[in-house]
Each structure stands twice: as structure tokens, then as C-alpha cells.
Protein backbone atom coordinates (compact mmCIF):
# COMPACT_ATOMS: atom_id res chain seq x y z
CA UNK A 1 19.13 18.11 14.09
CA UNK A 2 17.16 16.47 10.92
CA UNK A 3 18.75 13.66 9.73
CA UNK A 4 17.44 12.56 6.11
CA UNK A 5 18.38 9.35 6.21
CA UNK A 6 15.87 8.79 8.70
CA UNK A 7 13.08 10.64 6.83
CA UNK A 8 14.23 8.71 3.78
CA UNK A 9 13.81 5.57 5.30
CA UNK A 10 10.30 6.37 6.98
CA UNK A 11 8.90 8.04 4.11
CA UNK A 12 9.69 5.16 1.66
CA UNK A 13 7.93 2.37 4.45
CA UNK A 14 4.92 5.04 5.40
CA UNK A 15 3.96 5.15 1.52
CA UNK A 16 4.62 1.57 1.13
CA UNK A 17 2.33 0.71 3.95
CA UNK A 18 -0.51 3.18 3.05
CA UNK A 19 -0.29 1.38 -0.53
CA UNK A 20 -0.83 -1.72 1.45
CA UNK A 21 -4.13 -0.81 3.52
CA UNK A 22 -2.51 1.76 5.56
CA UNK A 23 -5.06 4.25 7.40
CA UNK A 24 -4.33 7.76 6.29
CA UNK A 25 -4.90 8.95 9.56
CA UNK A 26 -2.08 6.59 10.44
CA UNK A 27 0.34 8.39 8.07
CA UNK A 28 -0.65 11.87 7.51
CA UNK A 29 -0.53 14.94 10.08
CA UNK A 30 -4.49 15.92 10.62
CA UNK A 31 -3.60 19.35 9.03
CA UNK A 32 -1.61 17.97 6.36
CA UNK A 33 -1.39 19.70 2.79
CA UNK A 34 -1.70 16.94 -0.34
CA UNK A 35 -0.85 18.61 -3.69
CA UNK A 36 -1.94 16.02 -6.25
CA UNK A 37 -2.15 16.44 -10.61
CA UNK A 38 -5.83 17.20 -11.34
CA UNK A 39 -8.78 16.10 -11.05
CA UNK A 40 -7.37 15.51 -7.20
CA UNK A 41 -5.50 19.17 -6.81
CA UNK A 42 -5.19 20.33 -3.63
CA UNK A 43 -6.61 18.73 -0.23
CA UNK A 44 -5.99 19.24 3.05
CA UNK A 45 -6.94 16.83 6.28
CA UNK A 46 -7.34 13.40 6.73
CA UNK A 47 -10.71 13.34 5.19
CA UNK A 48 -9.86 14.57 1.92
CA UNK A 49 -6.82 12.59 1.67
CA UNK A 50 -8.88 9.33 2.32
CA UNK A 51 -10.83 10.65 -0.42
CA UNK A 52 -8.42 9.88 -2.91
CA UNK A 53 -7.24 6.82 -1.63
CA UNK A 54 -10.07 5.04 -1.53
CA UNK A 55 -10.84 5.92 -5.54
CA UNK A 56 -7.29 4.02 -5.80
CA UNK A 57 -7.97 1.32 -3.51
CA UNK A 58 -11.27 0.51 -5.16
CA UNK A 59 -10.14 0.56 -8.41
CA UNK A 60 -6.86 -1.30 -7.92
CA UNK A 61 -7.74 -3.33 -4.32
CA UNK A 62 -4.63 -5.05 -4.92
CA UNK A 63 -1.75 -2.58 -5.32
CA UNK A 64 1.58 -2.76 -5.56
CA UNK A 65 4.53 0.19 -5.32
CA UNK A 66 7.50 -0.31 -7.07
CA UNK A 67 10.11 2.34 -6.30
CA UNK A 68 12.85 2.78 -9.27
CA UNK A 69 13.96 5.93 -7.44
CA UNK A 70 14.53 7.52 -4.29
CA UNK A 71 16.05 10.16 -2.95
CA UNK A 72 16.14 12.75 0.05
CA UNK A 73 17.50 15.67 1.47
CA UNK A 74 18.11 18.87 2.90
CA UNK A 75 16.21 21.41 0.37
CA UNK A 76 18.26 23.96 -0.86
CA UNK A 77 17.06 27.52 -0.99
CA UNK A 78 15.26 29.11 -4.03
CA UNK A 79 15.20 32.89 -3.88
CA UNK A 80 12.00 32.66 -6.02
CA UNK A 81 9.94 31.11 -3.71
CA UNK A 82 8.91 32.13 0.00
CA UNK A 83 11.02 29.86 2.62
CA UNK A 84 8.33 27.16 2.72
CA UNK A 85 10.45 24.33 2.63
CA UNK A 86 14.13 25.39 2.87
CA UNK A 87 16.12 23.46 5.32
CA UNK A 88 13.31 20.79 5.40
CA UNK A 89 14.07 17.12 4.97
CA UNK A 90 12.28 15.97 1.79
CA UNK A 91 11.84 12.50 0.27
CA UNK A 92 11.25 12.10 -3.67
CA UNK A 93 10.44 8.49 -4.88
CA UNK A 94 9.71 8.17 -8.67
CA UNK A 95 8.15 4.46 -9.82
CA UNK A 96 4.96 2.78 -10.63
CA UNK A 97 1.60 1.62 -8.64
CA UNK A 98 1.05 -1.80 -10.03
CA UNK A 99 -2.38 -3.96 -9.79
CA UNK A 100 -5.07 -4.88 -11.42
CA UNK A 101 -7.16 -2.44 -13.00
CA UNK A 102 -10.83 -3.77 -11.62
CA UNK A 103 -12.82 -0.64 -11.40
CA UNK A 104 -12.98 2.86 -13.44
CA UNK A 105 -11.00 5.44 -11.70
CA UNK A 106 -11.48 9.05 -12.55
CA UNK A 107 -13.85 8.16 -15.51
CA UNK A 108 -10.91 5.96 -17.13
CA UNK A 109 -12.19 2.61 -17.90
CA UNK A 110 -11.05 -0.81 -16.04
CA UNK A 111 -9.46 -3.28 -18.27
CA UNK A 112 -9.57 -6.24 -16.08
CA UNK A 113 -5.76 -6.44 -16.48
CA UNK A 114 -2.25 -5.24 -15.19
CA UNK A 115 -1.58 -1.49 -15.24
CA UNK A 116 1.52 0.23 -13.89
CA UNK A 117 0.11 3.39 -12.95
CA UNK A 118 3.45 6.34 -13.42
CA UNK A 119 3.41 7.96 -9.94
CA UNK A 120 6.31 10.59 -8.57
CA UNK A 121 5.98 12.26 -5.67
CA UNK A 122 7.40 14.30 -2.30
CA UNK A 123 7.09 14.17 1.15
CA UNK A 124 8.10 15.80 3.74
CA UNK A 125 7.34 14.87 7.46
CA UNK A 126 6.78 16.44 10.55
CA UNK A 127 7.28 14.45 13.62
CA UNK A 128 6.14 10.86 13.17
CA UNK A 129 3.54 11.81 10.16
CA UNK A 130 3.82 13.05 6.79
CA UNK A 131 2.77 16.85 6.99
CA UNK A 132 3.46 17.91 3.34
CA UNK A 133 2.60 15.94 -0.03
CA UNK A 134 3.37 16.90 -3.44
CA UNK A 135 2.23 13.70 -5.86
CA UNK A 136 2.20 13.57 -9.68
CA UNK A 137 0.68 10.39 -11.22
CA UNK A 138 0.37 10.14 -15.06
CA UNK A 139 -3.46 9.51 -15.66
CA UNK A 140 -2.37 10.62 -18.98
CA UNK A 141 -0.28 7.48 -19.27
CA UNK A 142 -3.22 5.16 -17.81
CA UNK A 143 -5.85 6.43 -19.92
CA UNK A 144 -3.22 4.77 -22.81
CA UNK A 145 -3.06 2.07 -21.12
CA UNK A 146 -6.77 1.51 -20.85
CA UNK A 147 -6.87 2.25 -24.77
CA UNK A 148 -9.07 5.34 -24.53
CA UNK A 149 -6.39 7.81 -25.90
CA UNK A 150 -7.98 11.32 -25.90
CA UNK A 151 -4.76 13.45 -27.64
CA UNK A 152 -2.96 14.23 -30.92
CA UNK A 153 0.00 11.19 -31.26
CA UNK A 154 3.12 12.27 -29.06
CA UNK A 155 5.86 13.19 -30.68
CA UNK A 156 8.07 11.36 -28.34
CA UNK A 157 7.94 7.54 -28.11
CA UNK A 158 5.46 6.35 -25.96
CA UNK A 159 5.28 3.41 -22.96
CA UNK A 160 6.67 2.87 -19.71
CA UNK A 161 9.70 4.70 -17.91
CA UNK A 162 12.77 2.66 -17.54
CA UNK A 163 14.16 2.87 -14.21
CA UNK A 164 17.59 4.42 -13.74
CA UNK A 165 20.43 2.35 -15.29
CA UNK A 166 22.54 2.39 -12.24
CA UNK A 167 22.30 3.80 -8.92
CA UNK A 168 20.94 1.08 -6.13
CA UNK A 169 18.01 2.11 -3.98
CA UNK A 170 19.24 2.96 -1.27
CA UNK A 171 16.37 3.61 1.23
CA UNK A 172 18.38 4.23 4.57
CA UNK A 173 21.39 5.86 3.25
CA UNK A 174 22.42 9.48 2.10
CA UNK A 175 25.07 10.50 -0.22
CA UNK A 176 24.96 14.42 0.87
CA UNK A 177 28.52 15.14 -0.41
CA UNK A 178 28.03 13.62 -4.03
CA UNK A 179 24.29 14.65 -4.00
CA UNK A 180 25.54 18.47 -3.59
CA UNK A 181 28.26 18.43 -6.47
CA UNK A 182 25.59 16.95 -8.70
CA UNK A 183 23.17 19.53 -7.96
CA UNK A 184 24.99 22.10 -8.77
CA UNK A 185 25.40 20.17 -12.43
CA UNK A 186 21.98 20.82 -12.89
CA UNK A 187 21.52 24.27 -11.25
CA UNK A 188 24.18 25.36 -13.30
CA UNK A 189 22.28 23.42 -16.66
CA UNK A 190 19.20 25.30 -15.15
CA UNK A 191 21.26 28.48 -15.46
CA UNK A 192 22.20 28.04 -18.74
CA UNK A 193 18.47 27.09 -20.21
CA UNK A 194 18.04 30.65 -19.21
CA UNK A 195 20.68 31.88 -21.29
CA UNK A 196 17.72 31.77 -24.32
CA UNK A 197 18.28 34.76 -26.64
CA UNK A 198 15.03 34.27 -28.23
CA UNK A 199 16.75 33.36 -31.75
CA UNK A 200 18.65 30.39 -31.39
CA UNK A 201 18.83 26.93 -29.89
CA UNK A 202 22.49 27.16 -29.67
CA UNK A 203 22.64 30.29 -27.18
CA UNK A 204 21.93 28.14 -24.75
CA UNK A 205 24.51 26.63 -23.52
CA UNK A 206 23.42 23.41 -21.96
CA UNK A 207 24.72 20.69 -23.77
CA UNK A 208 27.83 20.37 -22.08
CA UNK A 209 25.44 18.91 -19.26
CA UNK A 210 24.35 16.28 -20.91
CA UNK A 211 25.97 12.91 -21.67
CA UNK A 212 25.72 12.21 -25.62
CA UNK A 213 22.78 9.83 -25.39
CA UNK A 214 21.17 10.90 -22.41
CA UNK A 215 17.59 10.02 -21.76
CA UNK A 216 14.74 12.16 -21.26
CA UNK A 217 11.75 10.81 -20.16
CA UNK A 218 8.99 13.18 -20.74
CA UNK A 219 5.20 12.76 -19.71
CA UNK A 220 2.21 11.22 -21.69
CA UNK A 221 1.53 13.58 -24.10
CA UNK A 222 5.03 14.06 -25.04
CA UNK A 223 6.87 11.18 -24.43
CA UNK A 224 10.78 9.90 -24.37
CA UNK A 225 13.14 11.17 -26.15
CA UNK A 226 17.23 10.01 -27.00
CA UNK A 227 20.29 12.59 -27.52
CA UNK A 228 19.77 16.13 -27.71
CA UNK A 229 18.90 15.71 -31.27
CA UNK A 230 15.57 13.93 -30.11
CA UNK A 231 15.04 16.02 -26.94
CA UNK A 232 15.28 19.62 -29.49
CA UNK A 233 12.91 17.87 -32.04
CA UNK A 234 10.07 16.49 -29.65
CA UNK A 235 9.91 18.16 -26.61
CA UNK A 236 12.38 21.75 -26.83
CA UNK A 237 11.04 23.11 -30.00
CA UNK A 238 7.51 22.66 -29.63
CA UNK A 239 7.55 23.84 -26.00
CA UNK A 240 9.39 26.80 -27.39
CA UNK A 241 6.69 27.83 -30.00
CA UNK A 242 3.65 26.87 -27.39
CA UNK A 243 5.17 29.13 -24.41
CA UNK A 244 7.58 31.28 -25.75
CA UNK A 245 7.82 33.62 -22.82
CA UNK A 246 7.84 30.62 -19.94
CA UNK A 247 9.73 31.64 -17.27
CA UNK A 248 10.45 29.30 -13.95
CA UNK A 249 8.85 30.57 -10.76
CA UNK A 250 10.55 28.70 -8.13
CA UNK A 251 11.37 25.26 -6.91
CA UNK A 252 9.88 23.77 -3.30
CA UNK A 253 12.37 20.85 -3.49
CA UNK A 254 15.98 21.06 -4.35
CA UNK A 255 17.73 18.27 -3.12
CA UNK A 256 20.87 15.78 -4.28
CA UNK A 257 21.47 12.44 -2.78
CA UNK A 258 24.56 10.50 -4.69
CA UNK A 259 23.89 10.43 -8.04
CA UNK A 260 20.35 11.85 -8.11
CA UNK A 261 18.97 15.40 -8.31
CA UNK A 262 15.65 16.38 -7.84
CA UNK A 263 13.86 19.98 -7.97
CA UNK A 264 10.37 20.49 -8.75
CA UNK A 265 7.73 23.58 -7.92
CA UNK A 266 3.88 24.60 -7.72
CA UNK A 267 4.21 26.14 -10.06
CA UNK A 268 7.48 25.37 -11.32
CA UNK A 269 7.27 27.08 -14.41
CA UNK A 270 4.42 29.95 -16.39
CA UNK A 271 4.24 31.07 -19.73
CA UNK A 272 1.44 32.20 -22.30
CA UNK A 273 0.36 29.61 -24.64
CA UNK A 274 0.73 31.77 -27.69
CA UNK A 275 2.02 29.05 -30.24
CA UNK A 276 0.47 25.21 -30.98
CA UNK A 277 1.59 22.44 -28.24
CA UNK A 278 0.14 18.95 -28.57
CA UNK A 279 -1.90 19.37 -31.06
CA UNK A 280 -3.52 21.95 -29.47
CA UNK A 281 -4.12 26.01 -31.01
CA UNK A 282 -3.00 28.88 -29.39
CA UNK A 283 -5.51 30.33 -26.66
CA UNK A 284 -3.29 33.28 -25.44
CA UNK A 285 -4.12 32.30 -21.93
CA UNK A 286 -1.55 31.81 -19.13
CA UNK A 287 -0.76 28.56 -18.11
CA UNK A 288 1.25 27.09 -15.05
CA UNK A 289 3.03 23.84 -14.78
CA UNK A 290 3.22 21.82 -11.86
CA UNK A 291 6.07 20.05 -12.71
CA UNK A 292 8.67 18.02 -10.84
CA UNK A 293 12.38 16.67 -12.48
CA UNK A 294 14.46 13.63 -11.50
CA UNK A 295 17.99 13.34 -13.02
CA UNK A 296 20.44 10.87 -12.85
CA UNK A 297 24.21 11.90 -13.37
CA UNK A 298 27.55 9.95 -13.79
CA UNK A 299 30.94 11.59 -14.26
CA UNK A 300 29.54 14.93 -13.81
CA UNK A 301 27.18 14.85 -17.06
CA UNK A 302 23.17 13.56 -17.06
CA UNK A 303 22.12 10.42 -17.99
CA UNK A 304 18.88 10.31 -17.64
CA UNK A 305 16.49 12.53 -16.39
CA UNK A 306 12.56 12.05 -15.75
CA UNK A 307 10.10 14.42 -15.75
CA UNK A 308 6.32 14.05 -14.37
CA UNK A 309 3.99 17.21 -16.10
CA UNK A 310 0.19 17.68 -15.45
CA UNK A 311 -0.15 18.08 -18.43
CA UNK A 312 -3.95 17.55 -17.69
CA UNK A 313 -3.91 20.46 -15.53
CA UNK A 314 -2.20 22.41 -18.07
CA UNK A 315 -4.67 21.28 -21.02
CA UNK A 316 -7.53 22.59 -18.84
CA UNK A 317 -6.14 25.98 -18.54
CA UNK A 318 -5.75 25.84 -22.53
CA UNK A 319 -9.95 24.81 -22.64
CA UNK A 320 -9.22 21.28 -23.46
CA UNK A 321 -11.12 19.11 -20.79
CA UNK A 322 -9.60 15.79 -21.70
CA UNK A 323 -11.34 14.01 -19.18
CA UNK A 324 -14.55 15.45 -21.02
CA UNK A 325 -13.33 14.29 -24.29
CA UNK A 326 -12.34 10.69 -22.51
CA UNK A 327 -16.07 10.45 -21.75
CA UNK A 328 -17.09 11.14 -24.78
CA UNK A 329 -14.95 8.51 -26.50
CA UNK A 330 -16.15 5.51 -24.21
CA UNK A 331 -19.79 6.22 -25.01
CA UNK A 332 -20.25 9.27 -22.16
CA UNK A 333 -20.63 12.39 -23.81
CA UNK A 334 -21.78 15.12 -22.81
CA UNK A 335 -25.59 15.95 -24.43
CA UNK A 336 -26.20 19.34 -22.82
CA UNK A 337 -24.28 22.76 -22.80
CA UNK A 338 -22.97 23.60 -19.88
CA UNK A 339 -24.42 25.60 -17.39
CA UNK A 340 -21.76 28.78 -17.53
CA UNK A 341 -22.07 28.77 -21.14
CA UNK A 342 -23.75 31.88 -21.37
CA UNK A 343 -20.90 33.53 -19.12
CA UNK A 344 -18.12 31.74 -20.61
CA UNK A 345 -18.69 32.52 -24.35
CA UNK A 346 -20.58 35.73 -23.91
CA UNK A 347 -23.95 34.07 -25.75
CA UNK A 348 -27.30 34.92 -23.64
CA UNK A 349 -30.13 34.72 -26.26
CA UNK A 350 -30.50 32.41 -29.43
CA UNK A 351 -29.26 34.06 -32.47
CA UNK A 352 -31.72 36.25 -34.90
């Protein structure tokens, strides 16, 4: 029989200890499957896995993990999605990965100082070693830090998460029972996002969710929001007119655990970018969002929810290489076309 609680509590010292020096091979199942935001996408194997860590561990070789939220549990099923990880026990954590910034890491620059590097992530073990990651940092939120932004202003405000306003971390214990009614909250608030009718805000029916000034901590790029006033004007509207045919595609975590919710897919949702979205002009293309959410509810509403977006990823779908245009501003750019341009643009000959 699985019991979470364990997982919960071995996941949360495995992640902690790989943070601290940790082998991977130590941690990770030799065929495990790491799903990280891009440039790191997916790996699979010790090897590749080490790969990444030791880009972090040279450029912050003094790292800490703070952990403002965990949470774990039986997954629920999603009829969307193929039966990868129903039934499994999964861990979410949500928090920061705090050093000094001493070397560049993917391009961004070191600043010699503190960072807190916005990292969310899923686990799910098998045995006595992690078989199955699924890890979001914000190198969005790091290239602000390092002063290099390469985007249009957000329309959201800006800066670091705040961790949840109540609910202790509880890294050994499970609250299945008030984890399951809260879930339901949001599937239902999931269920009613749905209810679109392609006119108006107001046919959907989700505010009843919500608490009054409930927090919604978008990604870099988009940033935090207050009240559903805020969350409408900076995030809803504009993801609206850039995607307005997304549709969700199916969660690989659905979990509660006391007052926390988490789903999250790969994909989790698809649309067409057919309208402006940060900044950026319609392409027509299709884009999908790796996307995970974290809510917090009391009394049956949500407080606060967080929500981790590659948006990268999804900018590179759009034609916007941001870590291109990064370069570019810190004195790297590019001085060549590039070698598919030919294929890419259709252009094979100088013009007459």
C-alpha cells in the first residue's frame, strides 16, 4: 500500500540533500524521466540529469532550498490524459533556491550577489529513488534579477512570491480528508473556467471560488495580481485575446493535502496564439503550456494560488528566442544569420 506521507517526507529530504552536494545517482532511478522549463526540457538517466545540476552547482556552489510549500498525494484521475500517473504518490514543493549568484548560468549573467532562484516542482518515486521529475524554475524571474530584462513591462507587479499566509509545512504529515474536499473546490472552479461562452467574462462562473482578495501569483512575464478585478485586467484578458481557443489537455498531478491543491500537466493547456500576449504579435502558431498550479484555500474559497509558466518555452514556439535577445543585450549578439534561414523564411538567393 503507498503511503504519501512517507513519499512526502523522502521527497522533501532527497531534494534537500541533492541541493546540498547530493550525487544524482544517489537520488534518481538510472531510467528516470526529468521534465524541466527550457533550455533543460526533457532528460532522461543519470547522466543528463547531472548535466543540469552541475550548471546549478557551478553557478550557485553554495545553495540553499527554501520550501514555502509542500504537498503530496494520491493523484487523482484525469480522463484527458493516459493513466501515467493515476494512483501514484506525488510530492509538489513550491519555494526558492537561494545562493550566491557566482557564475553565468544559461547565458544569464552572475551578479556576485544573493538571488532566490523561483523553483516548483514534482516528484514521484519509485522504490528508494525518485523515478519521475517534473521541475519549473523561473529563469524568467532570474534574468530580472540579474538586471538583463529581455520583455515588454508585465502587466502584473513584479518580485518575489510570498509564501502561503497560513498553512505550516508539514513534511511528514497528510491531510487526505481536507486535501480531497478542497480539490474538488478547484476542479469544480476548473469546471466553471470552461463555462466561457466566447462573449463575456461573466459566463463564467468562477468567482464564487475565490475569496475577495485572493492572490494570484503569476510567472515573470506576467506577474501578481490582487482581487479578481486585478487577475481579469493583467493576466485573464490578455490571455483571452492571445489564445482565444486554449483548451486544457490534461493534468499528470492532481492531488490535495489539507489546505493545498495542486494539478499541473505537459502540456497542461494548447491554444493558437492568434491575438497579442506580452508584448508579443500574433504568429497564428500553436503553442503548449507546461504549466503547473498551487492553491491555497480556507473556508472553502482560494486564497492564494501560484502558478509556475514556461513562459520561455512558450515564447519560443511564438519565434521569440529570449535567451537570444538576453545575449544580445549583455554585449552577445548574434552577428550571423542562422544556418536554417534559408528553410525557415523561404529565402535561398539574394534578392534582384
Amino acid at each position: 500500500m503507498i503511503d504519501p506521507a512517507h513519499h512526502k517526507a523522502r521527497v522533501h529530504g532527497m531534494i534537500d540533500a541533492l541541493v546540498s552536494g547530493a550525487a544524482v545517482d544517489e537520488v534518481y532511478h538510472p531510467d528516470a524521466l526529468w521534465f524541466g522549463a527550457h533550455p533543460f526540457n526533457e532528460r532522461t538517466g543519470h547522466a543528463a540529469i547531472a548535466e543540469v545540476w552541475s550548471q546549478i552547482r557551478t553557478a550557485f556552489p553554495k545553495l540553499e532550498r527554501r520550501t514555502h510549500l509542500l504537498a503530496a498525494g494520491i493523484s487523482k484521475p484525469d480522463a484527458r490524459t493516459s493513466p501515467g500517473s493515476e494512483g501514484q504518490a506525488l510530492v509538489a514543493s513550491m519555494g526558492v533556491y537561494q545562493g550566491r549568484f557566482d557564475a553565468p548560468f544559461c547565458d544569464i549573467p552572475a551578479t556576485g550577489g544573493l538571488v532566490a532562484l523561483r523553483v516548483c516542482e514534482v516528484h514521484m518515486l519509485q522504490g528508494d529513488r525518485i523515478m519521475r521529475s517534473w521541475v519549473l524554475p523561473d529563469l524568467l524571474d532570474l534574468m530580472r534579477q540579474a538586471g538583463v530584462w529581455p520583455f515588454a513591462p508585465s502587466l502584473g507587479t513584479e518580485g518575489a512570491w510570498q509564501p502561503p499566509a497560513r498553512g505550516a509545512l508539514e513534511p511528514s504529515q497528510i491531510n487526505a480528508a481536507l486535501g480531497d474536499r478542497n480539490y474538488q473546490t478547484v476542479l469544480d472552479m476548473h469546471g466553471a473556467l470552461l463555462s466561457f461562452d466566447g462573449r463575456s467574462l461573466d459566463s463564467m462562473d468562477h468567482g464564487r471560488y475565490w475569496s475577495e482578495d485572493f492572490l494570484w501569483y503569476g510567472p515573470a512575464g506576467i506577474g501578481t495580481t490582487i482581487g479578481m478585478g486585478g487577475f481579469r485586467t493583467h493576466h485573464q484578458i490578455p490571455f483571452l485575446i492571445g489564445f482565444p481557443d486554449r483548451t486544457g489537455t490534461g493534468h499528470y498531478i492532481r492531488i490535495g493535502d489539507g489546505p493545498f491543491v495542486v494539478t499541473g500537466g505537459w502540456p497542461s493547456v494548447r491554444g493558437t496564439h492568434l491575438g497579442e500576449w506580452l508584448g508579443l504579435p500574433p504568429t497564428g502558431r500553436p503553442i503548449d503550456m507546461r504549466v503547473m498550479d498551487f492553491y491555497r484555500l480556507s473556508d472553502g474559497v482560494i486564497e492564494e494560488n501560484w502558478v509556475p509558466i514556461d513562459v520561455i518555452h512558450m515564447a519560443l514556439q511564438m519565434g521569440f528566442d529570449v535567451f537570444a535577445r538576453m545575449r544580445h543585450l549583455t554585449g552577445h549578439p548574434q552577428t550571423d544569420l542562422p544556418t536554417d534561414y534559408g528553410a525557415r523564411y523561404g529565402k535561398t538567393k539574394a534578392w534582384d
